[in-house]
Protein backbone atom coordinates (compact mmCIF):
# COMPACT_ATOMS: atom_id res chain seq x y z
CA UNK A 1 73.42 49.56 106.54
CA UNK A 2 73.91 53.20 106.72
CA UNK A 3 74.70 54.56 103.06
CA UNK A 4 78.32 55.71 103.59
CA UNK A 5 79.34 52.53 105.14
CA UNK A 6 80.91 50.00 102.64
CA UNK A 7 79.99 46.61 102.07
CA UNK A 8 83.71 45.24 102.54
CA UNK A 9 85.96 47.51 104.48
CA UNK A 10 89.44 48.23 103.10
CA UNK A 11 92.34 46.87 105.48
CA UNK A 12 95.12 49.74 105.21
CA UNK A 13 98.53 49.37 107.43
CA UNK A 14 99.09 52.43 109.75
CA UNK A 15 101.42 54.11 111.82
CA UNK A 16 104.22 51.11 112.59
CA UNK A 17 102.42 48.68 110.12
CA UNK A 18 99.49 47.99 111.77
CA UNK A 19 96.46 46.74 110.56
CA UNK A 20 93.32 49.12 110.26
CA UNK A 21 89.76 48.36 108.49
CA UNK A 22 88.04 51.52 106.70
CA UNK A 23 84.62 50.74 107.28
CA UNK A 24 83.20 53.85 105.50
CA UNK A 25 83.50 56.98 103.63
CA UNK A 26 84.01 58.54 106.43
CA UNK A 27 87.03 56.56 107.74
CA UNK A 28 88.16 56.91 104.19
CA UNK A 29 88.16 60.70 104.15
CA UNK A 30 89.74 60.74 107.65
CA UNK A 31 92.78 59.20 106.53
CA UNK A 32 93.45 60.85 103.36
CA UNK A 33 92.73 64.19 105.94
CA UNK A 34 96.05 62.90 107.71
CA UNK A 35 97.97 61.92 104.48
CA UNK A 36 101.18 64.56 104.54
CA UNK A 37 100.98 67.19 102.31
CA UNK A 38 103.92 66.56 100.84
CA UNK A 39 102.99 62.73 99.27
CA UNK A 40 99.55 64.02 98.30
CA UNK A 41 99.43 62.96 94.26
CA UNK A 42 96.63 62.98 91.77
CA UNK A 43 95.28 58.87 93.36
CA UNK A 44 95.11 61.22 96.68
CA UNK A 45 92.84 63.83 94.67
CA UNK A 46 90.73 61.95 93.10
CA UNK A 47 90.13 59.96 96.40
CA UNK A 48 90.11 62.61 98.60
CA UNK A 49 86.63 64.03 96.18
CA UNK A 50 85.17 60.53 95.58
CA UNK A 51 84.90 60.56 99.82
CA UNK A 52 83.93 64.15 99.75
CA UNK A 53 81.21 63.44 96.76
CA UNK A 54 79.93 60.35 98.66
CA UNK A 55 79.30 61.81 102.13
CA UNK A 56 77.47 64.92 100.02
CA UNK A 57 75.26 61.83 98.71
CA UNK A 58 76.46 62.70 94.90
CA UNK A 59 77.92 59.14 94.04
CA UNK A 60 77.49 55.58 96.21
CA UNK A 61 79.87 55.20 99.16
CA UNK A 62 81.17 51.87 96.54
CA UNK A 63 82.74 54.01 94.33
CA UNK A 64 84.52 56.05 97.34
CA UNK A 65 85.80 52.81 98.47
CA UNK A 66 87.18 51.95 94.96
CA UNK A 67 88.72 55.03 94.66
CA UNK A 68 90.29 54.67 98.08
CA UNK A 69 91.44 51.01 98.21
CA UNK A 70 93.58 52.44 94.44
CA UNK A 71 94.76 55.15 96.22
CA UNK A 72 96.03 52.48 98.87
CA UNK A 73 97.03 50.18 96.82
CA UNK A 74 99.41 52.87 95.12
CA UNK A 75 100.90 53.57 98.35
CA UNK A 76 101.53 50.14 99.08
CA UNK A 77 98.81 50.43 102.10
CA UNK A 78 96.91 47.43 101.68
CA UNK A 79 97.29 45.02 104.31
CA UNK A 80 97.77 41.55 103.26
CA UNK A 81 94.81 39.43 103.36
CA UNK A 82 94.94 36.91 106.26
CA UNK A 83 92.89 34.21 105.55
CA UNK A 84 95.39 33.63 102.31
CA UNK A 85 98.52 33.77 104.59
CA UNK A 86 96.61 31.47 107.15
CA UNK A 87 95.77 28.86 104.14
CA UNK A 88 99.65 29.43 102.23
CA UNK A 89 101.29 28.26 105.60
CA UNK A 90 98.72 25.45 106.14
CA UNK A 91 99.60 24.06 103.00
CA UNK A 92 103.26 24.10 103.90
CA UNK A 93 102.82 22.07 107.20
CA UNK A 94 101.37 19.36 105.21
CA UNK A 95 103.30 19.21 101.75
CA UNK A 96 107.15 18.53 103.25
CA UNK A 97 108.38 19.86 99.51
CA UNK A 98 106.87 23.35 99.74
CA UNK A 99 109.39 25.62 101.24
């Protein structure tokens, strides 16, 4: 595995909602690149020079990604996992008194 990849990507909704995995600090650093100027905060910041830190090789690409997926997760980015919604709605088809 190259050294800026991470070990689990983060799943972040773009553009009309869509899905997208960041596979690496690089990915990670792209999109806080495109983040308007306007919504940057302090989570942005700190993100933004984790990424910038980890593709200079001065911290692991893990604590990028930790950094990132917060910054995310702030922004109410993170997609929803789907194995969970996969497993909630299979437990509805077979329990009749789970709505």
């Amino acid at each position: 595995m190259k050294p800026d990849m991470f070990k689990l990507p983060v799943s972040i909704l773009i553009g009309l909602g869509f899905p997208a995995e960041v596979r690496g600090v690089m990915d990670a650093y792209r999109h806080l690149g495109e983040w308007p100027a306007s919504q940057r905060d302090g989570a942005h910041s700190v993100a933004l020079k984790a990424c910038s830190a980890a593709l200079r090789g001065e911290i692991e690409a893990e604590t990028a990604r930790g950094l990132f997926a917060a910054f995310a997760e702030k922004h109410d980015l993170l997609a929803p996992e789907i194995n969970g919604i996969v497993a909630s709605r299979l437990r509805r088809d077979k329990d009749p008194h789970v709505l």
